[in-house]
Protein backbone atom coordinates (compact mmCIF):
# COMPACT_ATOMS: atom_id res chain seq x y z
CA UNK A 1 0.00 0.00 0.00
CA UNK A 2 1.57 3.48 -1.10
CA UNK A 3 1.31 5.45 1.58
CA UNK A 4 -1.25 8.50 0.91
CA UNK A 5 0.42 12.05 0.19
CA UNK A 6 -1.05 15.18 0.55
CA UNK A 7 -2.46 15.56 -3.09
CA UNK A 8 -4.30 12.29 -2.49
CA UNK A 9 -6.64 14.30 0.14
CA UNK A 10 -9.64 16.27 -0.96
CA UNK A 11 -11.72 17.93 1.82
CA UNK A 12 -15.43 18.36 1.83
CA UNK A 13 -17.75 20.28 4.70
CA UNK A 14 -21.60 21.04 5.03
CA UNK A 15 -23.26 24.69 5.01
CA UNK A 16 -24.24 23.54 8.67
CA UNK A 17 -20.69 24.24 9.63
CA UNK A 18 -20.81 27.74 9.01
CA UNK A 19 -24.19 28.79 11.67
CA UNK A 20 -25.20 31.59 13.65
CA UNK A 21 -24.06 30.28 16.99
CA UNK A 22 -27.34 29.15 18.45
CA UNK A 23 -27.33 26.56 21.11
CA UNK A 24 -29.91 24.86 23.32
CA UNK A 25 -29.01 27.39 25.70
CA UNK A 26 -29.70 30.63 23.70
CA UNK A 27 -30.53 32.26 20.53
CA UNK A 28 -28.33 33.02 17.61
CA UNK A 29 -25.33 35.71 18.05
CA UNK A 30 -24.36 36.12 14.62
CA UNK A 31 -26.17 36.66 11.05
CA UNK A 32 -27.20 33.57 8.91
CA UNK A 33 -25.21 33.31 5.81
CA UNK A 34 -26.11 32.99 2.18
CA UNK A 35 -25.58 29.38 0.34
CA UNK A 36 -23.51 31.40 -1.93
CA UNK A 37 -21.82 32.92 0.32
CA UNK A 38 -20.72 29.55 2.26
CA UNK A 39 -19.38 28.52 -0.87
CA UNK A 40 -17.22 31.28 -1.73
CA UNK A 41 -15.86 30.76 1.64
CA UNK A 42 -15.64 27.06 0.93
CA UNK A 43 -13.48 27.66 -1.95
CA UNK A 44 -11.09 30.12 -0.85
CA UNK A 45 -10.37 27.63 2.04
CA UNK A 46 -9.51 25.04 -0.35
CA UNK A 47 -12.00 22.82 0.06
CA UNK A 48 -13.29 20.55 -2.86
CA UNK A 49 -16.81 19.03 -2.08
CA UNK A 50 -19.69 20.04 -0.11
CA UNK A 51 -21.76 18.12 2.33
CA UNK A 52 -25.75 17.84 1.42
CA UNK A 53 -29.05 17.41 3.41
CA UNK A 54 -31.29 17.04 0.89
CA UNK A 55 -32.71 20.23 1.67
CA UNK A 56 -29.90 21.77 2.09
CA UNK A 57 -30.32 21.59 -1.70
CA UNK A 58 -34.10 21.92 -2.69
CA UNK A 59 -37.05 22.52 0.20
CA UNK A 60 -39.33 20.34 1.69
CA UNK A 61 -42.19 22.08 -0.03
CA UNK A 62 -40.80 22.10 -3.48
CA UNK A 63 -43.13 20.31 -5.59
CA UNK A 64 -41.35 17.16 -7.99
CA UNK A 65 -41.48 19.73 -11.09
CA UNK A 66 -39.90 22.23 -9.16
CA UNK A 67 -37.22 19.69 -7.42
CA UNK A 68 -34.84 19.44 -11.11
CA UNK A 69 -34.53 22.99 -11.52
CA UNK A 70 -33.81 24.35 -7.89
CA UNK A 71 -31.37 21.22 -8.11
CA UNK A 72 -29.85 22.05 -11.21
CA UNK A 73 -29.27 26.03 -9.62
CA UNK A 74 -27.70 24.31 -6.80
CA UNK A 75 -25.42 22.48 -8.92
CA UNK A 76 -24.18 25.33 -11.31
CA UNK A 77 -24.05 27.18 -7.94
CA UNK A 78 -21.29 24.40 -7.43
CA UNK A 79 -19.35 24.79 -10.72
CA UNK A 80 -19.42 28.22 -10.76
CA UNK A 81 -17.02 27.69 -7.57
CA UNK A 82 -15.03 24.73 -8.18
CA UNK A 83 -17.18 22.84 -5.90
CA UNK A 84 -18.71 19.49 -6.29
CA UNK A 85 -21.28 17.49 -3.91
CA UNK A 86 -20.13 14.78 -1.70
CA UNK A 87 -23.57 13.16 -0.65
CA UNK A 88 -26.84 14.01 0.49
CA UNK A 89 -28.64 12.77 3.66
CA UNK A 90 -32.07 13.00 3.96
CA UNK A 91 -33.07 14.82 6.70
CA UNK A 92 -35.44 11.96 8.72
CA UNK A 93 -34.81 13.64 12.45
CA UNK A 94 -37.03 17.03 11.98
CA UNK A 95 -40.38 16.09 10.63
CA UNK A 96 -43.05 15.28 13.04
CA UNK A 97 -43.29 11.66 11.06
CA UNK A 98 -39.76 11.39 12.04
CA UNK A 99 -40.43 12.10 15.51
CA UNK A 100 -40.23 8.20 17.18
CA UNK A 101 -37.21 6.98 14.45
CA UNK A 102 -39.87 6.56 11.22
CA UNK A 103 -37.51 4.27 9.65
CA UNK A 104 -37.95 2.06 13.01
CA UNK A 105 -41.69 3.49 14.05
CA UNK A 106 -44.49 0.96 15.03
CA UNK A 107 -46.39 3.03 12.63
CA UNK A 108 -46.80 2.13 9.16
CA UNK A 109 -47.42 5.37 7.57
CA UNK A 110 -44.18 6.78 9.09
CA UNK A 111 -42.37 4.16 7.66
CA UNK A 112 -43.55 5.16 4.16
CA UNK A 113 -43.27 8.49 4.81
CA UNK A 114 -39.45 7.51 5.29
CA UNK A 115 -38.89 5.06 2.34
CA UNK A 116 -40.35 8.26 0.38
CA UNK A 117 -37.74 11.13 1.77
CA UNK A 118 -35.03 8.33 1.33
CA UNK A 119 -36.03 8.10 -2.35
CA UNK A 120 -36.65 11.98 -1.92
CA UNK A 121 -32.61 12.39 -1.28
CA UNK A 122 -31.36 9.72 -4.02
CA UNK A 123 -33.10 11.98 -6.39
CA UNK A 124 -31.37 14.91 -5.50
CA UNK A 125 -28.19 13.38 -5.14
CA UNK A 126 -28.67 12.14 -8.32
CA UNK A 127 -29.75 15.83 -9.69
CA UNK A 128 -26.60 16.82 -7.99
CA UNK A 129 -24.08 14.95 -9.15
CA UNK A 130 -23.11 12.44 -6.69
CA UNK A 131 -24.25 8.64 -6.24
CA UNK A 132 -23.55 9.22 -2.31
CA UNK A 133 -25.95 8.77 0.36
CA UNK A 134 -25.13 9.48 3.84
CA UNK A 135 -27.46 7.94 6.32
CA UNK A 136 -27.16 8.90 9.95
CA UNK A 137 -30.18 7.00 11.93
CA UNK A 138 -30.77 9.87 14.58
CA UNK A 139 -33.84 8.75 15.90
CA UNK A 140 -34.13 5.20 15.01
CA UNK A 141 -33.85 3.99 18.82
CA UNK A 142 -35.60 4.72 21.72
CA UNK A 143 -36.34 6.57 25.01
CA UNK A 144 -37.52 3.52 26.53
CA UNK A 145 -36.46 -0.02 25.67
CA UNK A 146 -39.45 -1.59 25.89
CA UNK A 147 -41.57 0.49 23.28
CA UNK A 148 -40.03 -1.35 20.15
CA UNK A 149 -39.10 -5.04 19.32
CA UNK A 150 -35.49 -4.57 18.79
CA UNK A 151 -35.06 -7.34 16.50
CA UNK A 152 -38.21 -5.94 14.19
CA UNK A 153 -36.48 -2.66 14.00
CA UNK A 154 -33.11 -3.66 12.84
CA UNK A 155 -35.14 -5.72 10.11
CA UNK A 156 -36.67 -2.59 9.19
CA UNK A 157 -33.57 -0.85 8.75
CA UNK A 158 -32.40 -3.28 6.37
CA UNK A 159 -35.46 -3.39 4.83
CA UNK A 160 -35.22 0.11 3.82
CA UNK A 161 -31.63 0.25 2.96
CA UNK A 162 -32.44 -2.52 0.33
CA UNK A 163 -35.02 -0.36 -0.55
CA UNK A 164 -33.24 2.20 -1.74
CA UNK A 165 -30.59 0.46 -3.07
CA UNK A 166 -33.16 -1.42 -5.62
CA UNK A 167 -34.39 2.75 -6.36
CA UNK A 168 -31.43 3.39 -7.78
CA UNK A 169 -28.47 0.56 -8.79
CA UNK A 170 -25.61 2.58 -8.52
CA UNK A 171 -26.50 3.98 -5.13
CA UNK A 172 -23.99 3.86 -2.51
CA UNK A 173 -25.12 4.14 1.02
CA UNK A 174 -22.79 5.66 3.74
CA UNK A 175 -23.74 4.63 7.22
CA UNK A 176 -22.65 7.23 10.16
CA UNK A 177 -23.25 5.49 13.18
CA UNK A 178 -23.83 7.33 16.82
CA UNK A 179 -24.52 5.32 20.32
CA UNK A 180 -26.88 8.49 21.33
CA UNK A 181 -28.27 11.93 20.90
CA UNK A 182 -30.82 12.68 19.82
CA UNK A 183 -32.20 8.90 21.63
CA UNK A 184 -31.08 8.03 24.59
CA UNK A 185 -30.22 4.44 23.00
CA UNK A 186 -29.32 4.39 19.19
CA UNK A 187 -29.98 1.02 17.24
CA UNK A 188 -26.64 0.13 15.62
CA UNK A 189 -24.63 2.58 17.33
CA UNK A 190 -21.09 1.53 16.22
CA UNK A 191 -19.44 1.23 13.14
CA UNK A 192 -19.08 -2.96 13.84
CA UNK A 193 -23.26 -3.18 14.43
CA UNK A 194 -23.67 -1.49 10.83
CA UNK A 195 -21.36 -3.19 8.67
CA UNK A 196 -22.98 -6.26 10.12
CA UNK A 197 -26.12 -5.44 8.40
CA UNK A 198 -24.18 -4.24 5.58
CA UNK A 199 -23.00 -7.67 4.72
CA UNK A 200 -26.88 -8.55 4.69
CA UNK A 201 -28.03 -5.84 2.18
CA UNK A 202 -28.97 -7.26 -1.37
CA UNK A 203 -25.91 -5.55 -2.49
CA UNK A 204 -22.78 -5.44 0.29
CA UNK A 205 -20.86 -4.02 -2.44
CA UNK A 206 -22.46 -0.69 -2.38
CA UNK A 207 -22.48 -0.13 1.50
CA UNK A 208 -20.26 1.14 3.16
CA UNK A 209 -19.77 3.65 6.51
CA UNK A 210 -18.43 7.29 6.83
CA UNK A 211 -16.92 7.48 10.86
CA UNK A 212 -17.46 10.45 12.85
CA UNK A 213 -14.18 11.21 15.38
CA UNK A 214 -16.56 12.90 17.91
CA UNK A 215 -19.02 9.54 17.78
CA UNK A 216 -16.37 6.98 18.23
CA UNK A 217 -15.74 9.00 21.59
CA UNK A 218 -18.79 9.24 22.93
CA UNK A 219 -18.49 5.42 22.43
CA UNK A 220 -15.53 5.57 24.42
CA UNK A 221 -13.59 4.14 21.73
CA UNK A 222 -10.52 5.67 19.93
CA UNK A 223 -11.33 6.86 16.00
CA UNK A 224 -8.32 5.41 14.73
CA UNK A 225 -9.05 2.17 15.64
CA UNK A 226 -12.71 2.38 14.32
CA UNK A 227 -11.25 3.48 11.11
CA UNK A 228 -9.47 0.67 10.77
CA UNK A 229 -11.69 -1.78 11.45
CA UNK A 230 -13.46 -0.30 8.24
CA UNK A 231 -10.52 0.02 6.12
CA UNK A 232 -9.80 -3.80 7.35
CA UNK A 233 -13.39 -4.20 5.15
CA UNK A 234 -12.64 -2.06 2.45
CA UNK A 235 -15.50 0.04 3.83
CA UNK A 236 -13.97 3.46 4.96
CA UNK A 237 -15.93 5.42 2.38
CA UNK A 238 -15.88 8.54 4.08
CA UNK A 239 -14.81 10.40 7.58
CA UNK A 240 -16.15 13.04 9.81
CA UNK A 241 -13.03 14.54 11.60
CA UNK A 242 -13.80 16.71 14.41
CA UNK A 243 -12.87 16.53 18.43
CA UNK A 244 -14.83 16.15 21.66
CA UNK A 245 -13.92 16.61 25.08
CA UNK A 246 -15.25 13.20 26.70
CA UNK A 247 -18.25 11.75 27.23
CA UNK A 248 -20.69 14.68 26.81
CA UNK A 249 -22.92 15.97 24.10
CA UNK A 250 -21.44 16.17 20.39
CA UNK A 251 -19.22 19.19 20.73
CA UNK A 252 -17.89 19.36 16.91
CA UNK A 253 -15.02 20.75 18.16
CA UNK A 254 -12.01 21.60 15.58
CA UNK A 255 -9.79 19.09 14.50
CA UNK A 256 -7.27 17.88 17.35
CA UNK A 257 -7.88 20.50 19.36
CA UNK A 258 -8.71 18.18 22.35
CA UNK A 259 -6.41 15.37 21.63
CA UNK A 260 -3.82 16.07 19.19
CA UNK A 261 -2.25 12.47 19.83
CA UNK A 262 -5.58 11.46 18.70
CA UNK A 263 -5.96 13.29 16.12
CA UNK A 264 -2.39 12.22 14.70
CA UNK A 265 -3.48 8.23 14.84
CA UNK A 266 -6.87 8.86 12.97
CA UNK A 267 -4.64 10.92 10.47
CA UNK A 268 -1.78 8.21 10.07
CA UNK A 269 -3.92 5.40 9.71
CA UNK A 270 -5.53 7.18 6.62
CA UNK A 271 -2.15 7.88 5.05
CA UNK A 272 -0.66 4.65 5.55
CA UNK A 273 -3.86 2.68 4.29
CA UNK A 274 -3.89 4.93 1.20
CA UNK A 275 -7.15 6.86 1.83
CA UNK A 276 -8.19 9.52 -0.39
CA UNK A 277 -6.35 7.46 -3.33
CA UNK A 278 -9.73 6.10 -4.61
CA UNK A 279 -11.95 9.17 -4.07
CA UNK A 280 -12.22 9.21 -0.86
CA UNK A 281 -12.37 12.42 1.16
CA UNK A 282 -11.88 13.76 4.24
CA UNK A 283 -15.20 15.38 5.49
CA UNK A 284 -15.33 18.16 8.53
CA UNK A 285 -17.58 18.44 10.92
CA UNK A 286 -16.66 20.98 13.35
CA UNK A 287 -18.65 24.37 14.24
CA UNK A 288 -17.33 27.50 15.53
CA UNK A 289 -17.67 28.51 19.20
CA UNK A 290 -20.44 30.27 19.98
CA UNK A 291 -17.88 33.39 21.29
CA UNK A 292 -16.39 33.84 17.88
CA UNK A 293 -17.48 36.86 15.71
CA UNK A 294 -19.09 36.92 12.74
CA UNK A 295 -15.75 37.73 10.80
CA UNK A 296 -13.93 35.13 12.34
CA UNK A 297 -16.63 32.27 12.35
CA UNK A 298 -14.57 30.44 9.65
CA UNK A 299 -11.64 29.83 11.26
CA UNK A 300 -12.82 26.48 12.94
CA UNK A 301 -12.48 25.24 9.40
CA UNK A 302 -9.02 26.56 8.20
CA UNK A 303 -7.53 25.63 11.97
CA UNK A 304 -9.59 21.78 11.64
CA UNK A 305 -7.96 21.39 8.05
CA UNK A 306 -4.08 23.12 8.77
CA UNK A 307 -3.69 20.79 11.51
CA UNK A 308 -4.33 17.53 9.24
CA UNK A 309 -2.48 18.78 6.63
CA UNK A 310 0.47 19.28 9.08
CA UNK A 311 -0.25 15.78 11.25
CA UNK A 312 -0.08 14.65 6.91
CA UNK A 313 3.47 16.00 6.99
CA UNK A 314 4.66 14.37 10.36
CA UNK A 315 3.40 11.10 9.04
CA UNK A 316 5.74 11.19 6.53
CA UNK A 317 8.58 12.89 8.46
CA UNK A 318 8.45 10.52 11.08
CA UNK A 319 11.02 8.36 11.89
CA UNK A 320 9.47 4.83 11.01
CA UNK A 321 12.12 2.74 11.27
CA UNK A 322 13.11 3.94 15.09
CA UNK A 323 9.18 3.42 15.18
CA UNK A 324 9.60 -0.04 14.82
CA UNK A 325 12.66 -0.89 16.77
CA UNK A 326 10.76 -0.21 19.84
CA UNK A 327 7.94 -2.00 18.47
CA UNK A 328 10.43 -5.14 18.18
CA UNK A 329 12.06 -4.43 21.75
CA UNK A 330 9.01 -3.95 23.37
CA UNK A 331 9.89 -0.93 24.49
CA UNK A 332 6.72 0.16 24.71
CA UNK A 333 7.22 3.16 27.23
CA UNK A 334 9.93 4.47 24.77
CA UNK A 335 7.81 4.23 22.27
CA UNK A 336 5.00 6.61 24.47
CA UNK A 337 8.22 9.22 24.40
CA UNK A 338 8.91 8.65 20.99
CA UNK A 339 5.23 9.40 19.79
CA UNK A 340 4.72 12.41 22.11
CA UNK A 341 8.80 13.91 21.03
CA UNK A 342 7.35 14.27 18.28
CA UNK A 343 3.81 15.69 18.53
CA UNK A 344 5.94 17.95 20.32
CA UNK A 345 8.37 19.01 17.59
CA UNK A 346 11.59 17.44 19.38
């Protein structure tokens, strides 16, 4: 495996990454921006793809008729900056037929309403350019265990993802697992649980996962590890980098700005595994603090994407072979000094 260089990594993000600052805890505390002007923003960042709700692109209330020409506005939007989609989700968590997981809901019509916005966001990914969709099952779990039959609900997950993937045959689904939030307990909540059911799709081939640093934590596992387990299954498709400061809420804090030991192991088992080489790219999801101004809210983005380029760089600089000596001794507690010399520039 040729290790991956910094050319092989293309960045992507979502227009929820640049937001007005509100929190459960209070209102906005800067101005909303434009789509266009996220994407100008986007681009002079050096980022290559852009991250898609489905209506992110085109409105719930757009009509069908409607849907291919907001789409196709959205798209030259796009190449008028360089830009190109990465995936579109469809947006199951909001809608009051979403409210109880509809995907996993005892009730029948919310599980057509969700076969129908899943078919909803293949169409638009479609419109956009992209044969990506990103599923993350927010509410397909419960706030008390005994209100669903477990084993009926994971059926009915797979159920739909073969769904879909019969809608459209070159459809790739992206599964981004989470153990909680907005449920108190999340069916499939790790990255092992989904490509389980993967493996029983009608078509394994075209599933795969995209790993979120900041889930893996709350999991109170490490992200590098969960990446591999992926790439072990030719299934790391797509990440999420951010960081999170233990087991709390999802923070979305910039890259390695937690733990930047971390953060270097999720970054060198991408370049040594060659990711980014086949198309993959690195995705962001971080958000600015709620204390930064409106003329600095960007900088979560340029810090979250400087620091991977520059753990890229001491991948590569790293001594590998003194690496492995200690790896052969044993030495493990030289190899602890070893790592953090240089994290530390020494």
């Amino acid at each position: 495996m040729t290790p991956s260089s910094k050319e092989d990594f293309k960045f992507s993000v979502g227009p929820w990454n640049l937001h007005p600052g509100a929190d459960p805890f209070g209102p906005p505390v800067r101005p909303e921006r434009e789509f266009a002007d996220k994407l100008k923003v986007f681009k002079d960042l050096g980022f290559g793809y852009v991250q898609f709700h489905d209506d992110d692109a085109v409105p719930d209330d757009a009509s069908s008729s409607e849907r291919e020409r907001i789409a196709g506005e959205v798209r030259k939007m796009l190449d008028d900056n360089g830009l190109q989609a990465e995936f579109v989700a469809p947006r199951l968590w909001e809608d009051a037929r979403g409210i109880d997981g509809p995907v996993t809901s005892n009730n029948a019509a919310d599980r057509k309403w969700a076969l129908e916005r899943g078919k909803r966001a293949v169409d638009v990914a479609q419109l956009l350019g992209t044969d990506k969709m990103v599923w993350w099952p927010a509410r397909e779990g419960t706030y008390t265990r005994e209100s669903k039959d477990a084993v009926a609900a994971i059926g009915r997950m797979l159920e739909w993802c073969n769904a879909l993937l019969d809608y459209d045959k070159n459809l790739k689904i992206l599964g981004e697992m989470k153990p909680n939030e907005p449920m108190d307990l999340m069916y499939l909540p790790t990255t092992g649980h989904w490509l389980a059911l993967a493996y029983k799709t009608v078509d394994p081939s075209r599933v795969g996962t995209l790993i979120e640093s900041a889930h893996c934590i709350l999991l109170g596992l490490d992200p590098s590890d969960e990446f591999a387990n992926a790439l072990a299954h030719d299934k790391l498709w797509g990440v999420h980098l951010n960081d999170q400061n233990g087991l709390k809420f999802d923070q979305d804090k910039a890259f390695g700005s937690v733990d930047l030991r971390r953060a270097f192991n999720q970054v060198d088992v991408l370049v040594r595994n060659g990711f980014g080489q086949n198309g993959e790219v690195v995705g962001l999801d971080v958000k600015a603090m709620r204390t930064q101004p409106a003329e600095k809210s960007h900088l979560h983005l340029k810090t979250s994407k400087e620091t991977f380029l520059d753990l890229v760089d001491l991948c590569h600089a790293i001594n590998r072979d003194e690496w492995q000596g200690y790896i052969t001794a044993r030495d493990y507690e030289s190899l602890e000094r070893f790592i953090v010399k240089n994290l530390m520039g020494k």
